[in-house]
N, C-alpha and C. Protein backbone atom coordinates (compact mmCIF):
# COMPACT_ATOMS: atom_id res chain seq x y z
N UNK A 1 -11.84 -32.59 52.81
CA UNK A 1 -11.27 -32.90 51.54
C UNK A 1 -11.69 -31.88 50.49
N UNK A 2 -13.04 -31.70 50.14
CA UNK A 2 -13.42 -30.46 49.36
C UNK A 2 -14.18 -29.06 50.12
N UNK A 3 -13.21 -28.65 50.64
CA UNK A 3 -13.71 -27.68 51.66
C UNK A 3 -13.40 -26.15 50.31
N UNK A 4 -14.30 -25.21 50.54
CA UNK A 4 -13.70 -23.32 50.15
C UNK A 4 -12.45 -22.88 50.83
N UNK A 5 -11.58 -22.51 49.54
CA UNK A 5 -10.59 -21.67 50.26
C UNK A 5 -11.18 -20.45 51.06
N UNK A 6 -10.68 -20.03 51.76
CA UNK A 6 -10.88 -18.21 52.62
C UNK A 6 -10.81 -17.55 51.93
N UNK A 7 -10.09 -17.79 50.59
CA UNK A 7 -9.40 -16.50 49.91
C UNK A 7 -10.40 -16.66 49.13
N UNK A 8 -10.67 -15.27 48.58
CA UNK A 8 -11.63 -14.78 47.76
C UNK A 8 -11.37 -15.53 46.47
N UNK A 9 -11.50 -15.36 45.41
CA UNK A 9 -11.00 -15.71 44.21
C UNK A 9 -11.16 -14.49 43.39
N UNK A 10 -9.98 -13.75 42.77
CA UNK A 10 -10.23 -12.50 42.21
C UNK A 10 -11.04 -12.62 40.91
N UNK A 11 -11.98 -11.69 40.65
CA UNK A 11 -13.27 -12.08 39.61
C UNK A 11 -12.19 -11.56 38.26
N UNK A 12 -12.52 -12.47 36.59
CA UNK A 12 -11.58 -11.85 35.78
C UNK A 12 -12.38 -12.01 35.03
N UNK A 13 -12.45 -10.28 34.37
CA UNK A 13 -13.38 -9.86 33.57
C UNK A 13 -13.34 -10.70 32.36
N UNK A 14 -14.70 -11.03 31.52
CA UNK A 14 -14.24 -11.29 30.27
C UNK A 14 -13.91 -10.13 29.26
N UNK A 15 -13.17 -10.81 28.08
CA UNK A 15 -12.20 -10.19 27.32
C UNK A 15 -13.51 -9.08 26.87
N UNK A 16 -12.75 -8.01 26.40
CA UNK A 16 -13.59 -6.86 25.13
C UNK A 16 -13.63 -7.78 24.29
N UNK A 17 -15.19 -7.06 23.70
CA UNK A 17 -15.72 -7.72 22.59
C UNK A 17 -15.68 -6.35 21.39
N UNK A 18 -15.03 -6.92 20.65
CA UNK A 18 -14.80 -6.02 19.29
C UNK A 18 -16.32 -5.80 18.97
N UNK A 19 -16.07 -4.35 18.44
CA UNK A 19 -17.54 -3.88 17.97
C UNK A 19 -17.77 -4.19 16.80
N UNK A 20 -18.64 -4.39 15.78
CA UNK A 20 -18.34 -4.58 14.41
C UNK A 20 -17.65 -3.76 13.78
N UNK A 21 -17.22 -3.92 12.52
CA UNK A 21 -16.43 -2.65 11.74
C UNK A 21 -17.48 -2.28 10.78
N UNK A 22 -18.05 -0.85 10.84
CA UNK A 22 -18.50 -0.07 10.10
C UNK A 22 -18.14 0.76 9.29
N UNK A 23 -18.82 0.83 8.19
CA UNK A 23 -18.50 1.84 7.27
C UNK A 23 -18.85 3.18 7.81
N UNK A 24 -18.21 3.91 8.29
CA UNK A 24 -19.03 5.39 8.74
C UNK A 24 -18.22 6.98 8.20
N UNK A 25 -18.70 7.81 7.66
CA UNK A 25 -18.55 8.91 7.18
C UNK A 25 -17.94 10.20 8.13
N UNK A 26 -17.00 10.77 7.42
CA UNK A 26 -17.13 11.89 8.47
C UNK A 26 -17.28 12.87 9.33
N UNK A 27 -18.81 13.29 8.84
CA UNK A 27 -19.83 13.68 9.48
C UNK A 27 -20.93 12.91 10.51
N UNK A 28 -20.32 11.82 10.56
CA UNK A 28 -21.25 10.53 11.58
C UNK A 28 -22.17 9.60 10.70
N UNK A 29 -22.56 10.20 9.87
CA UNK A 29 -23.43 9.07 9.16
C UNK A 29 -22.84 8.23 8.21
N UNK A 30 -23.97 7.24 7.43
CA UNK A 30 -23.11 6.04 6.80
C UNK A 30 -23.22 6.65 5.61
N UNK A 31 -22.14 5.84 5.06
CA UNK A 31 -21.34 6.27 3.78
C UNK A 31 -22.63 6.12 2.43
N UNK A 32 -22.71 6.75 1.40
CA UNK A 32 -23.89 6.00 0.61
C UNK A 32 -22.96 4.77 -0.62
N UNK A 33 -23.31 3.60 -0.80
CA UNK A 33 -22.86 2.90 -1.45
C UNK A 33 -23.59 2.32 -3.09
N UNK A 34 -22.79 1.91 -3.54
CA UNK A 34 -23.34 1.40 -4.84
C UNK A 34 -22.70 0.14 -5.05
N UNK A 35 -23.68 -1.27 -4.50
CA UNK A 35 -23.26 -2.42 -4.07
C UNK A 35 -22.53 -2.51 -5.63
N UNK A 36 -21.80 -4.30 -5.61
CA UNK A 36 -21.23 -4.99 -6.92
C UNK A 36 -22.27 -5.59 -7.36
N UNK A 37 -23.47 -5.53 -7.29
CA UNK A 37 -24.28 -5.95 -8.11
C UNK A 37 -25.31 -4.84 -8.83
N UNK A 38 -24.81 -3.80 -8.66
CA UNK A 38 -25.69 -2.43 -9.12
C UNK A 38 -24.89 -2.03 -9.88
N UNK A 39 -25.28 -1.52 -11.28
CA UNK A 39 -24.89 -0.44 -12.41
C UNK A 39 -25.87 0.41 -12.60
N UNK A 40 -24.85 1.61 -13.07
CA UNK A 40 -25.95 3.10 -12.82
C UNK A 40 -25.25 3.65 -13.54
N UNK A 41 -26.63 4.11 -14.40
CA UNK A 41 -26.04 4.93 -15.78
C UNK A 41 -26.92 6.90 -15.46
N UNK A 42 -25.76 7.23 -15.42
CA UNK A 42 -25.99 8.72 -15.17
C UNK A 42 -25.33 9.37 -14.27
N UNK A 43 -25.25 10.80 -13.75
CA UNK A 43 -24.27 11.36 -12.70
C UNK A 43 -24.89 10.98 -11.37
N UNK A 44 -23.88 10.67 -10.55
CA UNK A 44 -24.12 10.80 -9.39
C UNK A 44 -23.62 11.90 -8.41
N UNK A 45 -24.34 12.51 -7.65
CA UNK A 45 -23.89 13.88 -6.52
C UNK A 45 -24.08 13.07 -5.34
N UNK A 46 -23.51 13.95 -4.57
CA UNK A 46 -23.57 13.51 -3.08
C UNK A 46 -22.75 14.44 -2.67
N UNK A 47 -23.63 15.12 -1.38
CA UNK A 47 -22.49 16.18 -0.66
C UNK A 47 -21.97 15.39 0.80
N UNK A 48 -21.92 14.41 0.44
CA UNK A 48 -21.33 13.13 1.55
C UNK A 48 -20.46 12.13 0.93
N UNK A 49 -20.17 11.12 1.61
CA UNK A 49 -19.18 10.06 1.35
C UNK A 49 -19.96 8.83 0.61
N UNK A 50 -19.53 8.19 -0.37
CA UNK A 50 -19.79 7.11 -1.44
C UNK A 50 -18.77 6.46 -1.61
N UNK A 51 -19.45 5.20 -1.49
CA UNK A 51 -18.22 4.40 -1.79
C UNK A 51 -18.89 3.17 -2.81
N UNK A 52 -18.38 3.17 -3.74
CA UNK A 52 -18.82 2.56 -5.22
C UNK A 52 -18.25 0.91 -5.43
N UNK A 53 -18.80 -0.13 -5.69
CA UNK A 53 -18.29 -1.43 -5.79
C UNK A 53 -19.03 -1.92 -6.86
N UNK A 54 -19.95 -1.69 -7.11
CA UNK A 54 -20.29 -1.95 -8.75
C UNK A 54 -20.24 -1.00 -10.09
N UNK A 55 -21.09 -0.89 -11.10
CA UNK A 55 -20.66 -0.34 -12.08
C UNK A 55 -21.74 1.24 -12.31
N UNK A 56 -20.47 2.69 -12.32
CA UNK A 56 -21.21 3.66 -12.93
C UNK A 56 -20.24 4.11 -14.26
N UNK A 57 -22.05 3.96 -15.17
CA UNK A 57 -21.70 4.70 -16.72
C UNK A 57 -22.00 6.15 -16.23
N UNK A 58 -21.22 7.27 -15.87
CA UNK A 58 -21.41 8.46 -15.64
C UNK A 58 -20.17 9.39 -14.70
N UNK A 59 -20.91 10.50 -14.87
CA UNK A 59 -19.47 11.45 -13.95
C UNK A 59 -20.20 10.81 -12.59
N UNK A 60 -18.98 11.30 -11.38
CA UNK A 60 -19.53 11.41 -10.03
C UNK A 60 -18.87 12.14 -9.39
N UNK A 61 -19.62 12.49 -8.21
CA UNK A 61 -18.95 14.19 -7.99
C UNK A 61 -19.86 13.72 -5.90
N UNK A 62 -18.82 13.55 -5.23
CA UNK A 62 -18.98 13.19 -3.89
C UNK A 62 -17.83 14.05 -2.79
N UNK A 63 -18.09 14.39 -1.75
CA UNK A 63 -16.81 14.73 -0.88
C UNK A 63 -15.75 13.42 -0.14
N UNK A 64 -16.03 12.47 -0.45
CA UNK A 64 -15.22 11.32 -0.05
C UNK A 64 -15.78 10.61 -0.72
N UNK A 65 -14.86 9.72 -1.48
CA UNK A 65 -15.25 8.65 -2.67
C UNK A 65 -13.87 7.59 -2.56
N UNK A 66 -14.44 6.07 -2.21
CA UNK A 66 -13.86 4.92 -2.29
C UNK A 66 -14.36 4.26 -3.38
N UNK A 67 -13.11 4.01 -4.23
CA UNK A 67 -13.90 2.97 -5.65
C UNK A 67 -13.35 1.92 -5.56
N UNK A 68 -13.86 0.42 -5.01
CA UNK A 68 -13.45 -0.46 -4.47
C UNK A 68 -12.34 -1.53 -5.55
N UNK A 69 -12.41 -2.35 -5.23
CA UNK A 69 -11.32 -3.37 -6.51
C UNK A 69 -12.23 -3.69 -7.49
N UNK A 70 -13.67 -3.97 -7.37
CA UNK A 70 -14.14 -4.49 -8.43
C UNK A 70 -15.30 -3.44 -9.09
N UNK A 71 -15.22 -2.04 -8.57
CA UNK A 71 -15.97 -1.36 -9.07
C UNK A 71 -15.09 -0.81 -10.30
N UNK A 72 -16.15 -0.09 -11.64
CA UNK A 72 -16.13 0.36 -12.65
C UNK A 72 -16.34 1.65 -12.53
N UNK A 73 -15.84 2.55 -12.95
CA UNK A 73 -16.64 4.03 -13.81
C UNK A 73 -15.98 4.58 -14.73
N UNK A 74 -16.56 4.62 -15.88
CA UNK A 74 -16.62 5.49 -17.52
C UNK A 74 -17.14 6.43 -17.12
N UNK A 75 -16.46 7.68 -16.90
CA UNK A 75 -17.07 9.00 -16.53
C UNK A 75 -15.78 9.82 -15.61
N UNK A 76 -16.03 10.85 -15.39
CA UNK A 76 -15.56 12.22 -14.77
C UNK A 76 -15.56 11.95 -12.77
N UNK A 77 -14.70 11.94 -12.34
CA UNK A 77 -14.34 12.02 -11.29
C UNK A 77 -14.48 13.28 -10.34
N UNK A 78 -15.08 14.12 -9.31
CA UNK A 78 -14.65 15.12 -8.52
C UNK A 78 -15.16 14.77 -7.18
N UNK A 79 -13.97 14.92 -6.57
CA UNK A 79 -14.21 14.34 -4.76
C UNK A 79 -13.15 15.51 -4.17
N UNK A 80 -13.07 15.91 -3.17
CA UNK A 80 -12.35 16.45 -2.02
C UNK A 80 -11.29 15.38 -1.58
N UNK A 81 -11.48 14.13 -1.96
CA UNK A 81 -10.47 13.23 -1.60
C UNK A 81 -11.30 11.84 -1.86
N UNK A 82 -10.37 11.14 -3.21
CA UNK A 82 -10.74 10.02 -3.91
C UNK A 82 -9.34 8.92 -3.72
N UNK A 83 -10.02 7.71 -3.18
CA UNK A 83 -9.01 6.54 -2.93
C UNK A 83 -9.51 5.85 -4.35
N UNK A 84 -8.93 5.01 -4.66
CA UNK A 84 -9.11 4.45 -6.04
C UNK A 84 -8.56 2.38 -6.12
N UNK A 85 -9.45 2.15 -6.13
CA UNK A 85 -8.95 0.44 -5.49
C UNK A 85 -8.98 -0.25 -7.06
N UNK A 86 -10.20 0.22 -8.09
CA UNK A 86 -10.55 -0.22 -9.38
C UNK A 86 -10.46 0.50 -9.82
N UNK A 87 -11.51 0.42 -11.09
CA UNK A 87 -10.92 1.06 -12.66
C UNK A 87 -12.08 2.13 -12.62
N UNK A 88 -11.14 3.50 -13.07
CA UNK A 88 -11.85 4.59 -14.03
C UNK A 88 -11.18 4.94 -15.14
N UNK A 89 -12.04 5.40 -16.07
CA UNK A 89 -12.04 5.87 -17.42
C UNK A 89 -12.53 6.96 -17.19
N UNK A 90 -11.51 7.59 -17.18
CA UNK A 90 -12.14 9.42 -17.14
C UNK A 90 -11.25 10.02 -16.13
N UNK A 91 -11.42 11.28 -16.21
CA UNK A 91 -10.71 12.24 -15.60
C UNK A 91 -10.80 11.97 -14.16
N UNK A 92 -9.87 12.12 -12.94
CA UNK A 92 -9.98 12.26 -11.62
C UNK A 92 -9.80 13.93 -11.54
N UNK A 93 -10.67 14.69 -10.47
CA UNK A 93 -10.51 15.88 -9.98
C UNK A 93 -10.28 15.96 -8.72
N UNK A 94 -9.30 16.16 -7.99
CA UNK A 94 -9.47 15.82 -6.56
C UNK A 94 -8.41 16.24 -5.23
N UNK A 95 -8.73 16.98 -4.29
CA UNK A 95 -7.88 17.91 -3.49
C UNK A 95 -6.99 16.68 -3.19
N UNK A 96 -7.08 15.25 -2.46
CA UNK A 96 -6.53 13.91 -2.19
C UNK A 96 -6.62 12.71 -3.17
N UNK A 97 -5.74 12.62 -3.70
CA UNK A 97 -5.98 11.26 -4.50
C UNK A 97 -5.51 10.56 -4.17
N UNK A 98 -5.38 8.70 -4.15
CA UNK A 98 -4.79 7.87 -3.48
C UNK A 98 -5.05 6.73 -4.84
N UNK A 99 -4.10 6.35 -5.56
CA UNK A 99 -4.31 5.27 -6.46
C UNK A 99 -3.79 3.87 -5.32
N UNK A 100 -4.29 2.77 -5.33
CA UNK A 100 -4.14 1.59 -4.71
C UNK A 100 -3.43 0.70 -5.54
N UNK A 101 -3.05 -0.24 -5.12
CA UNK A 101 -1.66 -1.39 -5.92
C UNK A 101 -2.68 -1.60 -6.78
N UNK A 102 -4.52 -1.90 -6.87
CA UNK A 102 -5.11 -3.07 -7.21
C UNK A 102 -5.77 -1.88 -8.46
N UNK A 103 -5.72 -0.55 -8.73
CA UNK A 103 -6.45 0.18 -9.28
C UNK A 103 -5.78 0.30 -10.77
N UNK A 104 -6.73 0.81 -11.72
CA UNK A 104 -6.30 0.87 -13.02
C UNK A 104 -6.87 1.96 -13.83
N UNK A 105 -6.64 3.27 -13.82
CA UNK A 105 -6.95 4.60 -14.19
C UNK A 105 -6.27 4.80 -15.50
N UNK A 106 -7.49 4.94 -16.37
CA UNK A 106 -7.16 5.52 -17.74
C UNK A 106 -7.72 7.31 -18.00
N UNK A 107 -6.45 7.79 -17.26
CA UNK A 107 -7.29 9.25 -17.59
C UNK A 107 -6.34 10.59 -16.89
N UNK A 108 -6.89 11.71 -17.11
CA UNK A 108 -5.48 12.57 -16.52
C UNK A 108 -6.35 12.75 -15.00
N UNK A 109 -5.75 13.07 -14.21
CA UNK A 109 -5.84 13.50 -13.20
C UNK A 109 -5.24 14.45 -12.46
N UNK A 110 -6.12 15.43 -11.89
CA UNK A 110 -5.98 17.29 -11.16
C UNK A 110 -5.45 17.02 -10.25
N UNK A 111 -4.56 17.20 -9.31
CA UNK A 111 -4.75 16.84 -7.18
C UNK A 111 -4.01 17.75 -7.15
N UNK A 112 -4.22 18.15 -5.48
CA UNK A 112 -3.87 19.23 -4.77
C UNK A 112 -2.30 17.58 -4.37
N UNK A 113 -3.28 16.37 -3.18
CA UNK A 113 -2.11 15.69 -2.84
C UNK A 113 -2.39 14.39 -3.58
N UNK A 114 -0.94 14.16 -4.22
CA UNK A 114 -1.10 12.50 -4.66
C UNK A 114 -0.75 11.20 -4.30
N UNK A 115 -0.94 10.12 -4.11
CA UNK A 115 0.14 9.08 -3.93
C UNK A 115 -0.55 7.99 -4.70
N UNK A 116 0.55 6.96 -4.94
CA UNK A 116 0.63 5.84 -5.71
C UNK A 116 1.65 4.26 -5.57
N UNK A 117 0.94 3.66 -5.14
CA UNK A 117 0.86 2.24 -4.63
C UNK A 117 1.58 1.89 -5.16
N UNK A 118 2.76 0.86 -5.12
CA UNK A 118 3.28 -0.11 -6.27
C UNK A 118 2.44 -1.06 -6.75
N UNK A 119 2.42 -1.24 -8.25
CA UNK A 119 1.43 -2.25 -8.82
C UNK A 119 0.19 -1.24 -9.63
N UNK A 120 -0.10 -0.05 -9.14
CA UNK A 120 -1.08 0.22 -10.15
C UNK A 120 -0.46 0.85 -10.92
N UNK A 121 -1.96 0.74 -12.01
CA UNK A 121 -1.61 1.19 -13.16
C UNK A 121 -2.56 2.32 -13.79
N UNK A 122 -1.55 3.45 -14.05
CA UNK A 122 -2.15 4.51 -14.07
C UNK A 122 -1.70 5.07 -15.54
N UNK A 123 -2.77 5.54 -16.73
CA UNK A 123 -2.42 5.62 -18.37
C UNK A 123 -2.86 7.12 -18.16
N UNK A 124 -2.28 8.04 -18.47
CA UNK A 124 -2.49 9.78 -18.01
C UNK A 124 -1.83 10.65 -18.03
N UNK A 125 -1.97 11.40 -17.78
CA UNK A 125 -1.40 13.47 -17.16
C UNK A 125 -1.70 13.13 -15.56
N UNK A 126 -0.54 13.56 -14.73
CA UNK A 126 -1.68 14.43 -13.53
C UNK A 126 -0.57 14.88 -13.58
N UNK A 127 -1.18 16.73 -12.88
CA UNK A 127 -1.09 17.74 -12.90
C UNK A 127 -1.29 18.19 -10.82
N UNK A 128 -0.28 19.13 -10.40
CA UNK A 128 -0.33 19.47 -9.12
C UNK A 128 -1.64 20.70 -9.50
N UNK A 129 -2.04 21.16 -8.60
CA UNK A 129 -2.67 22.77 -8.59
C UNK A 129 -3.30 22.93 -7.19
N UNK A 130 -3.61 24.34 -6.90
CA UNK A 130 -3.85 24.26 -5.61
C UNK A 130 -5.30 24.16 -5.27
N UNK A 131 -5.85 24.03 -6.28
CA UNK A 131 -7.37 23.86 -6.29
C UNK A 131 -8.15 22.89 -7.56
N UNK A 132 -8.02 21.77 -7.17
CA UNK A 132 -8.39 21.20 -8.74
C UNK A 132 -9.89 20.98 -8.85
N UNK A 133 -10.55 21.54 -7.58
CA UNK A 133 -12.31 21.37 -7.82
C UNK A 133 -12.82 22.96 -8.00
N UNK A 134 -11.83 24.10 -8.80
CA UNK A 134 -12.22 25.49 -8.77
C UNK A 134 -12.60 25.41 -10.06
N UNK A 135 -12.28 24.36 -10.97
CA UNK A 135 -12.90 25.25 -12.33
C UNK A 135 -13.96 23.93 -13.26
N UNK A 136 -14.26 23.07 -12.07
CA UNK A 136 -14.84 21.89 -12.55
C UNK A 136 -16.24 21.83 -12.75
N UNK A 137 -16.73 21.21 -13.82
CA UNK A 137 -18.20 21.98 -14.04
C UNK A 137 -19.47 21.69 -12.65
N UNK A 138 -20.52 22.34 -12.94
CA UNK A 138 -21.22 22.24 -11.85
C UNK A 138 -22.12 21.07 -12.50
N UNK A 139 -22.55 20.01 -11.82
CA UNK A 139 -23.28 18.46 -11.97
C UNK A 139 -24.58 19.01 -11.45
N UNK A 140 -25.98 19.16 -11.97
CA UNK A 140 -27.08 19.44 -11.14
C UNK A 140 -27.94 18.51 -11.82
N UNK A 141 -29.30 18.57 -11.71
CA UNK A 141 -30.42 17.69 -12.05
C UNK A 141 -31.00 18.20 -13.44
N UNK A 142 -30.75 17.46 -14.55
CA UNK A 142 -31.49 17.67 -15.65
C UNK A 142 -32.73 18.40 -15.39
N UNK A 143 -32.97 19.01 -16.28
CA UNK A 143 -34.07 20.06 -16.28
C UNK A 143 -35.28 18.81 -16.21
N UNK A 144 -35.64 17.76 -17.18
CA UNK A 144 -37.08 16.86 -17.26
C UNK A 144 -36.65 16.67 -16.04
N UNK A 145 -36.30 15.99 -14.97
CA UNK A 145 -35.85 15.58 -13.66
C UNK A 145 -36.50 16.36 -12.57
N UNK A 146 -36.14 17.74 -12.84
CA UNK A 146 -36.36 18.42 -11.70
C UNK A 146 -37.94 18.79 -11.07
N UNK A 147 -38.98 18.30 -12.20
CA UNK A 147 -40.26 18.46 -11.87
C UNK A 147 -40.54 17.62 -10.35
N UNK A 148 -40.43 16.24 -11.07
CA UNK A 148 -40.53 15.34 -10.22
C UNK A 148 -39.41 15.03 -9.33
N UNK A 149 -38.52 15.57 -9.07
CA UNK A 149 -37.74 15.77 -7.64
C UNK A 149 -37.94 16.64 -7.28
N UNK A 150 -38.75 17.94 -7.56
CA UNK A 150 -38.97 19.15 -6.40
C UNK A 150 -40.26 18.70 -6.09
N UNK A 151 -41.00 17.57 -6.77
CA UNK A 151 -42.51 17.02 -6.34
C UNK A 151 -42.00 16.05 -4.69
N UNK A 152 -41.28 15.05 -5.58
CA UNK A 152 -40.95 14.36 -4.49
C UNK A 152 -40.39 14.73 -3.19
N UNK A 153 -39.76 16.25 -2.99
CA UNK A 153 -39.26 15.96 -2.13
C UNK A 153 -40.12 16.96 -0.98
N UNK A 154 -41.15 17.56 -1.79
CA UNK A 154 -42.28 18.41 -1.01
C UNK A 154 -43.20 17.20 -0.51
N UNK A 155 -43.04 16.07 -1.12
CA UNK A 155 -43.98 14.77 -0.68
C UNK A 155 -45.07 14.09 -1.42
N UNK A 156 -45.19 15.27 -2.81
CA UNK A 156 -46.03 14.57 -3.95
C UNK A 156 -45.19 13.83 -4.46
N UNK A 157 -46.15 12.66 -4.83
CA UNK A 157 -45.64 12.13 -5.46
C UNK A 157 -46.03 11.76 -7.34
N UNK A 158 -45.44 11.92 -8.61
CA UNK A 158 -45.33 12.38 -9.24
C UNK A 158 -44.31 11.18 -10.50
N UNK A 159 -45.39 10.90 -11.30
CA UNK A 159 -45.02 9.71 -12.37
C UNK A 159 -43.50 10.24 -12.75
N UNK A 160 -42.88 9.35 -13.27
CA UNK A 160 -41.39 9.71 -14.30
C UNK A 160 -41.23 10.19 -15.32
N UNK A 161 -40.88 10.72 -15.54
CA UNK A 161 -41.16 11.22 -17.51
C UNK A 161 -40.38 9.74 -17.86
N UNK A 162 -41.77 9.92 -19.53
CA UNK A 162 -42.10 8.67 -20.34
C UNK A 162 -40.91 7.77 -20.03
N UNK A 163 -39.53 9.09 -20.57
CA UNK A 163 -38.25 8.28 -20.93
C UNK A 163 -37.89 7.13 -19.84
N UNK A 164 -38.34 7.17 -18.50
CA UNK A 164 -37.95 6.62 -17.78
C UNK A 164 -39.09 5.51 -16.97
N UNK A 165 -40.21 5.79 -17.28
CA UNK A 165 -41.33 4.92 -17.28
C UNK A 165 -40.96 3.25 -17.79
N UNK A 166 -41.14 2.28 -16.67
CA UNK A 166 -40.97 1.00 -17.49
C UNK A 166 -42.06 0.82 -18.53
N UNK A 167 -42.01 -0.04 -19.32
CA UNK A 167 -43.02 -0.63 -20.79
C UNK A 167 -42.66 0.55 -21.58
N UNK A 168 -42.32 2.00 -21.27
CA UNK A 168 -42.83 2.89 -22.41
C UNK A 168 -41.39 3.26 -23.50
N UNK A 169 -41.46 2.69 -24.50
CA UNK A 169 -40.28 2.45 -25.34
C UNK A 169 -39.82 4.01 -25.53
N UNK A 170 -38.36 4.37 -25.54
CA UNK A 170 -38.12 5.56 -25.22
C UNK A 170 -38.33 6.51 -26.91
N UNK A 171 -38.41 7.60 -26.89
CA UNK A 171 -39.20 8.48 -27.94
C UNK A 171 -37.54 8.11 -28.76
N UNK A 172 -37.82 7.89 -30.18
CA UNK A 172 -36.71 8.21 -31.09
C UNK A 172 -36.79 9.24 -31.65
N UNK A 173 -35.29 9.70 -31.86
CA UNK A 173 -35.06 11.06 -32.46
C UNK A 173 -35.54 11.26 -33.83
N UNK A 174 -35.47 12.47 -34.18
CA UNK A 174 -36.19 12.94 -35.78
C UNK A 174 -35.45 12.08 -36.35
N UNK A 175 -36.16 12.00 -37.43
CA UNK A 175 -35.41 11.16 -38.48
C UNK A 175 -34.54 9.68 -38.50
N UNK A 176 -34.86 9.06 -36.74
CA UNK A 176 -34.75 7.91 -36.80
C UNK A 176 -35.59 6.82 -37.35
N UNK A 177 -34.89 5.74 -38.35
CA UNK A 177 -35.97 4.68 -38.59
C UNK A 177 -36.73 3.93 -37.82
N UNK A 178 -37.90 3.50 -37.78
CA UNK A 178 -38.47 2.66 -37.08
C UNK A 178 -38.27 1.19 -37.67
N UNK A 179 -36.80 0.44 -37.45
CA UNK A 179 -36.77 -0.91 -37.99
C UNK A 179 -36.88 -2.19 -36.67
């Protein structure tokens, strides 16, 4: 009554298992990000890929740059190729630009190539050229800065200037009141 068939039973693999989906760059490594709960006031460089979801007060200047739906930036744009999901205020510079349905750009923008989503909204100039990162200024490290990043990166390590020291109230200019 419960006897084995003869016949083998053909073995059936289980299914592929999806790998996770990663953020990854195209040089192999991971992208550098600026979560939605981070604001950052000042330029950002990167000779790699960034992809921005919270808020920068400053230029940024990356070779691949994603600015997600709910990220911000007040500042200057230059990427090799910038997708645009949220809002900038400021100029885009950029061999690829890609405005998204969900993005909202107040500013002119350079590109070599452009395109544009239905639904965004874009307040501006852009301009074709065959090089729009040839005449864009160069972004480097403030001069007070550079002490303590050529310390840090030889491996001393090396306090902040005042201005950036927590507790130390930042120096006011000549002739400001002390009220």
């Amino acid at each position: 009554m419960f006897s084995k068939s003869k016949e083998p039973e053909a073995a059936v693999p289980p299914p592929p298992v999806a790998a996770p989906a990663k953020r990854t760059s195209r040089n192999g490594g991971v992208p550098s990000i600026i979560s939605a709960e981070l604001t950052v006031r000042g330029t950002l460089v990167s000779a790699g890929d960034v992809t921005i979801d919270g808020k920068v007060d400053g230029d940024v200047r990356a070779a691949s740059l994603v600015i997600g739906e709910k990220a911000v930036i007040v500042g200057d744009v230059f990427a090799e190729e910038a997708t645009v999901r949220g809002r900038v205020e400021g100029s885009i510079r950029a061999r690829k630009v890609q405005l998204c349905a969900t993005c909202h750009v107040e500013g002119n923008i350079l590109h070599e190539a452009f395109s544009v989503e239905s639904g965004a909204f874009f307040e501006g100039n852009c301009r074709h050229t065959d090089n729009p990162l040839a005449d864009a200024p160069e972004l480097t490290i403030p001069s007070e800065h550079k002490a303590s990043h050529a310390a840090q990166t030889a491996g001393e390590r090396r306090p902040p200037p005042p201005s950036l020291q927590p507790g130390v109230p930042p120096a006011k200019p000549a002739g400001a009141l002390g009220i």
